[in-house]
N, C-alpha and C. Protein backbone atom coordinates (compact mmCIF):
# COMPACT_ATOMS: atom_id res chain seq x y z
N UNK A 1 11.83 -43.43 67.14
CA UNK A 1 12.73 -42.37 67.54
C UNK A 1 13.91 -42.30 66.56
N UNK A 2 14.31 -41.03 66.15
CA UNK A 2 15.39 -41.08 65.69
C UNK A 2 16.62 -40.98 66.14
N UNK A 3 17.54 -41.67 65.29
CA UNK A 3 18.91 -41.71 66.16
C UNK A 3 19.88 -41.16 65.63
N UNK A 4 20.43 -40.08 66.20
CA UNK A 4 21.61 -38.74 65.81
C UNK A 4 22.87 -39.60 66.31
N UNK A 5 23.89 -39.58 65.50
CA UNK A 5 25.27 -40.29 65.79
C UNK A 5 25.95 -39.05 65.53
N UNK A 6 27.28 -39.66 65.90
CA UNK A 6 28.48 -38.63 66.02
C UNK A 6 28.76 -37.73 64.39
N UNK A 7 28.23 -38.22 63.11
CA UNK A 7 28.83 -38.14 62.18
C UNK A 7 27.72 -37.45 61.61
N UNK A 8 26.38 -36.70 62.43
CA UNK A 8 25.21 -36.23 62.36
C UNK A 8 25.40 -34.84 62.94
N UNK A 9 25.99 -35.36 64.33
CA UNK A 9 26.27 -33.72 64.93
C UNK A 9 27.43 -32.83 64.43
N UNK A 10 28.56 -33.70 63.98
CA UNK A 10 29.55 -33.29 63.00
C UNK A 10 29.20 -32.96 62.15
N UNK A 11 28.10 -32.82 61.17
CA UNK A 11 27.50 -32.21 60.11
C UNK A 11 26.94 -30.95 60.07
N UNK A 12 26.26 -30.99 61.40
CA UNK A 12 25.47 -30.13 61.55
C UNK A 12 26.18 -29.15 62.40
N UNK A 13 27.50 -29.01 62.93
CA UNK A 13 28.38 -28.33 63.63
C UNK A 13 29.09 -27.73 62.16
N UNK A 14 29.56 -28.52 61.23
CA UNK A 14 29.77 -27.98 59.90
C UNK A 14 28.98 -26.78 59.41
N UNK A 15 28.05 -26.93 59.12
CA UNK A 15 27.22 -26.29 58.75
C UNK A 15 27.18 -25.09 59.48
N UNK A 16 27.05 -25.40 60.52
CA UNK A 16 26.83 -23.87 60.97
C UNK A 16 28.32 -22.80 61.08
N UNK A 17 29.13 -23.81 61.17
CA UNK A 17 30.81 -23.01 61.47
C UNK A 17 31.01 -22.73 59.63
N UNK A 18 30.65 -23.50 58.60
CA UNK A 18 30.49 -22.77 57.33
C UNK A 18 29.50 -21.57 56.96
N UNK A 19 28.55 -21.56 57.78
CA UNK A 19 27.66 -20.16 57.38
C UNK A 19 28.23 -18.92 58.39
N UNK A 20 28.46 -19.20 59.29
CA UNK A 20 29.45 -18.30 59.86
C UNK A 20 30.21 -17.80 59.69
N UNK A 21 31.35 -18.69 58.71
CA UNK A 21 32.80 -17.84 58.13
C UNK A 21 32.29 -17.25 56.73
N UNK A 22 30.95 -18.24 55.86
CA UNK A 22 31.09 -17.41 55.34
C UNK A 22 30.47 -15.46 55.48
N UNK A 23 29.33 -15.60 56.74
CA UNK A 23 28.83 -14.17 56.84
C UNK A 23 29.95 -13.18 57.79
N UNK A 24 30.61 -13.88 57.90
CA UNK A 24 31.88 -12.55 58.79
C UNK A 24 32.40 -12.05 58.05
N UNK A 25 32.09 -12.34 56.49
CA UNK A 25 32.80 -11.33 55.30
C UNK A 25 32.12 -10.21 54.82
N UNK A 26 30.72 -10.30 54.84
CA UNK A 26 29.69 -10.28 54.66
C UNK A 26 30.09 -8.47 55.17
N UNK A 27 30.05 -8.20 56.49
CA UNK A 27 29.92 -6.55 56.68
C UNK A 27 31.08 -5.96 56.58
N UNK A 28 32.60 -6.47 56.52
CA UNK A 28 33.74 -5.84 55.83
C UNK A 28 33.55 -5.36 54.67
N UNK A 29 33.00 -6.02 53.10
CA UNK A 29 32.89 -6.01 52.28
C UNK A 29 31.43 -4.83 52.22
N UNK A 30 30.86 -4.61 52.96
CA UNK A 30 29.65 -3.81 53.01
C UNK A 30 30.49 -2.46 53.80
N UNK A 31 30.95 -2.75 54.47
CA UNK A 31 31.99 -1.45 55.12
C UNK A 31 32.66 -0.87 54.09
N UNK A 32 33.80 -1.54 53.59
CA UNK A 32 34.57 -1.13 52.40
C UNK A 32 34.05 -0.18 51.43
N UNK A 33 32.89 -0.75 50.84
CA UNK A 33 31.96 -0.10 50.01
C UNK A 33 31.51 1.14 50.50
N UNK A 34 30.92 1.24 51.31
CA UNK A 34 30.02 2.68 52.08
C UNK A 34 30.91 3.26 52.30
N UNK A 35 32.16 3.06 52.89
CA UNK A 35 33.44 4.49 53.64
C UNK A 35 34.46 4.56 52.22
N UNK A 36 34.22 3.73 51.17
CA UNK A 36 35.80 3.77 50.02
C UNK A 36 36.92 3.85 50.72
N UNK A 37 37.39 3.53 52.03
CA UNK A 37 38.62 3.05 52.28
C UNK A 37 38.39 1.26 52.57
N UNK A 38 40.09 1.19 52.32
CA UNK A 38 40.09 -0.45 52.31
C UNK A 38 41.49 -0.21 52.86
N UNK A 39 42.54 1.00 53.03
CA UNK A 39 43.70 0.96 53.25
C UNK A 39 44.07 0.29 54.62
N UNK A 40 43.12 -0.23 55.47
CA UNK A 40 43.76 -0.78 56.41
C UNK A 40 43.63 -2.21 56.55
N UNK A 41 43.05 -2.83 55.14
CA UNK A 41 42.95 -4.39 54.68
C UNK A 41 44.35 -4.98 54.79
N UNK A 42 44.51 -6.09 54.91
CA UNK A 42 45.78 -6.55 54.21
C UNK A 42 45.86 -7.43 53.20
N UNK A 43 46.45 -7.10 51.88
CA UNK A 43 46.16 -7.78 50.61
C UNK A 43 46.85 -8.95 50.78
N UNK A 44 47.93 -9.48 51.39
CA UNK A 44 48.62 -10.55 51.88
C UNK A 44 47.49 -11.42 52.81
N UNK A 45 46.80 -10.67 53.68
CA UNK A 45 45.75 -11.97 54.38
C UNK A 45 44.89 -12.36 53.37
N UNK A 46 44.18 -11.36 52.66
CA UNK A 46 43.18 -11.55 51.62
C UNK A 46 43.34 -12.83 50.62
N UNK A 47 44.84 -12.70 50.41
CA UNK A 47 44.89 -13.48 48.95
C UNK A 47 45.60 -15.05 49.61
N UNK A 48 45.88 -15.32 51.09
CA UNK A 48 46.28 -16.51 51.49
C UNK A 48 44.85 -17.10 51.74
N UNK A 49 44.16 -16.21 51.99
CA UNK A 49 42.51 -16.85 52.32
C UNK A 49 42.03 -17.51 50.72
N UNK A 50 42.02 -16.16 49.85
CA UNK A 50 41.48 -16.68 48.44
C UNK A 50 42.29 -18.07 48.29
N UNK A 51 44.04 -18.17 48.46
CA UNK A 51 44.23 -19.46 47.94
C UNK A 51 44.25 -20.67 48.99
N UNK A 52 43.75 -20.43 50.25
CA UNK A 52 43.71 -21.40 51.16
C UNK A 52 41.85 -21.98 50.42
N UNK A 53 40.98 -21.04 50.14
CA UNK A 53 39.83 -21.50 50.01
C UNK A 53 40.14 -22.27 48.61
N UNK A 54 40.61 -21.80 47.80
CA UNK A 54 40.46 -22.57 46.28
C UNK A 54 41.43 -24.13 46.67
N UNK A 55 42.41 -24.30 47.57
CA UNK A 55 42.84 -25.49 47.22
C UNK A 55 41.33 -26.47 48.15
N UNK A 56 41.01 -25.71 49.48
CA UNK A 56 39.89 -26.36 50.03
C UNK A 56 38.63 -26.67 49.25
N UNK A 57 38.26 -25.83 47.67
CA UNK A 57 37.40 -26.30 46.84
C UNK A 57 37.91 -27.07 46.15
N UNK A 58 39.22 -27.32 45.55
CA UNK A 58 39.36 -28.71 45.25
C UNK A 58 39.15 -29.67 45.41
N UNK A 59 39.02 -30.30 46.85
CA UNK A 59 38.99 -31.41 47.55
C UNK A 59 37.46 -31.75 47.72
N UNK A 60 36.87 -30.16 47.89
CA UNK A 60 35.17 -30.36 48.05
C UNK A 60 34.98 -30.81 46.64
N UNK A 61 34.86 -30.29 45.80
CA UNK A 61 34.52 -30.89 44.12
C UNK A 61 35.31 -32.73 44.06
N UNK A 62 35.97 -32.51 44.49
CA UNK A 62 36.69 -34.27 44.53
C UNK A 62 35.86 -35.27 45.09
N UNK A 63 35.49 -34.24 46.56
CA UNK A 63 34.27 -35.17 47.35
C UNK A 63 33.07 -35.02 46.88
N UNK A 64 32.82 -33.89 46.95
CA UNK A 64 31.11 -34.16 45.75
C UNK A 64 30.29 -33.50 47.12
N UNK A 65 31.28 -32.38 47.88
CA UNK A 65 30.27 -31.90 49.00
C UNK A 65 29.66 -30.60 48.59
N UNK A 66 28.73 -30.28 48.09
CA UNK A 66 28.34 -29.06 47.32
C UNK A 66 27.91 -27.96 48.40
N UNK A 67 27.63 -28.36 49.39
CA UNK A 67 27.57 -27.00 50.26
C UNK A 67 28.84 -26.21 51.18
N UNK A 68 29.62 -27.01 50.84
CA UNK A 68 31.11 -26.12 51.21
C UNK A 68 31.32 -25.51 50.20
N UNK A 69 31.25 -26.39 48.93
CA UNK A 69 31.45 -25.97 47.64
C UNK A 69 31.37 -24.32 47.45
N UNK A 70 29.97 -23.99 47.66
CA UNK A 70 29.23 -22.65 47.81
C UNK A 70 29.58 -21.84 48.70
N UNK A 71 30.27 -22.46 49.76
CA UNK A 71 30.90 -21.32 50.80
C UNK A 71 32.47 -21.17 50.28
N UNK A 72 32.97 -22.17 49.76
CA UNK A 72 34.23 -21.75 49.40
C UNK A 72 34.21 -20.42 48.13
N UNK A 73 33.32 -21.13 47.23
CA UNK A 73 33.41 -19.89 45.89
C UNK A 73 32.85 -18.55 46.34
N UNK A 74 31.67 -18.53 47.49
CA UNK A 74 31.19 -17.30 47.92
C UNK A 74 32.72 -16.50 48.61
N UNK A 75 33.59 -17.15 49.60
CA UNK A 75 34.32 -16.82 50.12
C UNK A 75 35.55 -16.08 49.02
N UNK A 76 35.93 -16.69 48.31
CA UNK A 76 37.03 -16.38 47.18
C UNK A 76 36.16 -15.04 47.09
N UNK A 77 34.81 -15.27 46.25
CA UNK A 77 34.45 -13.70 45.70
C UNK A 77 34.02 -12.86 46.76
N UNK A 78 34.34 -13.16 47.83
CA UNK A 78 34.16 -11.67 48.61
C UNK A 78 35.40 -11.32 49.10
N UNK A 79 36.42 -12.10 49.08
CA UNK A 79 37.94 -11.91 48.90
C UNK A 79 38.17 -11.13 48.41
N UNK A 80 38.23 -12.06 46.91
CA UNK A 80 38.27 -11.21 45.95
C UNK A 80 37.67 -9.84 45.39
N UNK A 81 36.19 -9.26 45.69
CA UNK A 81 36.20 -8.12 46.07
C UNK A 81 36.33 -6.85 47.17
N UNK A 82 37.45 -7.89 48.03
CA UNK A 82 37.91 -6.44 48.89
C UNK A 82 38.99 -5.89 48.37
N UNK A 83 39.79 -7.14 47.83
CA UNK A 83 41.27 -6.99 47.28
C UNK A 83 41.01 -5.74 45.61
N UNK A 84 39.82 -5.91 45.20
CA UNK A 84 39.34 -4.98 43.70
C UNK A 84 39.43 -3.54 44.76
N UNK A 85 38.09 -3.72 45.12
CA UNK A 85 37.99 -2.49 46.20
C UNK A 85 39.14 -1.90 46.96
N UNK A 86 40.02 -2.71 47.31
CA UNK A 86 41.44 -1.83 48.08
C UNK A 86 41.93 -1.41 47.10
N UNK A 87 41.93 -1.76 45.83
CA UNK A 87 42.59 -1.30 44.78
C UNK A 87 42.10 -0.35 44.07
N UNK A 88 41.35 -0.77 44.05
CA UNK A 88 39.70 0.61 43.40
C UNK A 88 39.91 2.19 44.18
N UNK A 89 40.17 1.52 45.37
CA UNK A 89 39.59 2.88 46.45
C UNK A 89 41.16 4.17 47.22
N UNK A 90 42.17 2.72 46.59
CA UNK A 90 43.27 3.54 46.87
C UNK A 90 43.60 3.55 48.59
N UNK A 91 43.91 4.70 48.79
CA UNK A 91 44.16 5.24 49.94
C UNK A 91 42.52 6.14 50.40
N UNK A 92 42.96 6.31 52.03
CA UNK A 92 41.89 6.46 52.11
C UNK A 92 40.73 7.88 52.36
N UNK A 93 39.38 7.85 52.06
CA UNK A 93 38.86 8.83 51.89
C UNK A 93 39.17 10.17 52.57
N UNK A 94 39.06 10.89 51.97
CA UNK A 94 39.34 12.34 52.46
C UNK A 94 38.38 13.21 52.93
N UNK A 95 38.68 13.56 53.87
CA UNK A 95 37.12 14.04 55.17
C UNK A 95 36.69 15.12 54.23
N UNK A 96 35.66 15.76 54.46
CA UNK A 96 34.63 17.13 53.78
C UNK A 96 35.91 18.64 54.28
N UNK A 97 36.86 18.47 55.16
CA UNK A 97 36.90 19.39 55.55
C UNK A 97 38.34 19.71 54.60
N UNK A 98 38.68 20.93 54.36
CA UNK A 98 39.55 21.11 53.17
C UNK A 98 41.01 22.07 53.89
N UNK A 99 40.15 21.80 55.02
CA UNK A 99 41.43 22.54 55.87
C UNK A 99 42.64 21.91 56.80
N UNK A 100 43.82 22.04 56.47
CA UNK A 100 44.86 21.24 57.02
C UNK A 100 45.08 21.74 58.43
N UNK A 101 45.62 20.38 59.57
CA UNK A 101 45.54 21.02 60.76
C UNK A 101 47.13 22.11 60.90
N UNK A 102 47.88 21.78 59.43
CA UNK A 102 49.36 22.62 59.06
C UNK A 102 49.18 23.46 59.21
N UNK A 103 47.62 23.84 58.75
CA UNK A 103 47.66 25.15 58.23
C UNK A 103 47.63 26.11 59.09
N UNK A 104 46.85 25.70 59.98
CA UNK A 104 45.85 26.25 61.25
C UNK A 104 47.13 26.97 62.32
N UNK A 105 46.84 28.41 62.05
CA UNK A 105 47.81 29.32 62.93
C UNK A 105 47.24 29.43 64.20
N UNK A 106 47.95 29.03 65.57
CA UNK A 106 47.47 29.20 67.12
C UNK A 106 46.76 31.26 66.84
N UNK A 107 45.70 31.12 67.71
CA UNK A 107 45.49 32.41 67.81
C UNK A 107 46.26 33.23 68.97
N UNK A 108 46.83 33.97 69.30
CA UNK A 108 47.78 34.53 70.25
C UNK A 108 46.80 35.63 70.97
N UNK A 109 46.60 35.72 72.38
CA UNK A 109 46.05 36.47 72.89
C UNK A 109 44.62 37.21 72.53
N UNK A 110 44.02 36.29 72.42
CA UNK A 110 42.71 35.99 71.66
C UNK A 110 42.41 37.00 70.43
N UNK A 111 43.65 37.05 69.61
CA UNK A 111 43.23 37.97 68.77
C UNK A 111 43.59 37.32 67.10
């Protein structure tokens, strides 16, 4: 029989709470893309994440744990391309319709 210790299920609780954070980036970054708005990102959360993950790949490369490793650098670059993309995309898309609701005179007595 095999025997699972505490420092087994802690691994494997890792693992899965690392593939998790990294796929919750995963359909923002697929959103962003398809609509070209990003204006309601915040480039301030974005870039405390990019540098919260790079000092956390430090420590992984120190330890020699290569599968955080891969979630940290995946994480930076999908950071890092929302923060391109908010920048890329500006403000945000402008509907098909070319008519302002300024413009739009009430009709008066249905005429």
């Amino acid at each position: 029989m095999v025997e699972v210790d505490i420092y087994d299920i802690a691994n494997g609780i890792s693992l899965i709470g690392t593939c998790l954070g990294l796929f919750s980036r995963v359909p923002q970054v697929y959103r962003t893309y398809k609509t070209k708005s990003a204006n309601d990102l915040s480039t301030q959360t974005m870039s405390i994440n990019i540098t919260a993950n790079s000092c956390f790949l430090f420590y992984v490369i120190i330890n020699g744990d290569y599968f955080i490793m891969l979630n940290c650098i995946s994480v930076i670059t999908l950071e890092s391309t929302l923060i391109f993309m908010k920048n890329k995309y500006g403000k945000m898309k402008k509907t098909s319709s070319s008519t302002s609701l300024d413009e739009m005179v009430p009709v008066e007595n249905g005429i």
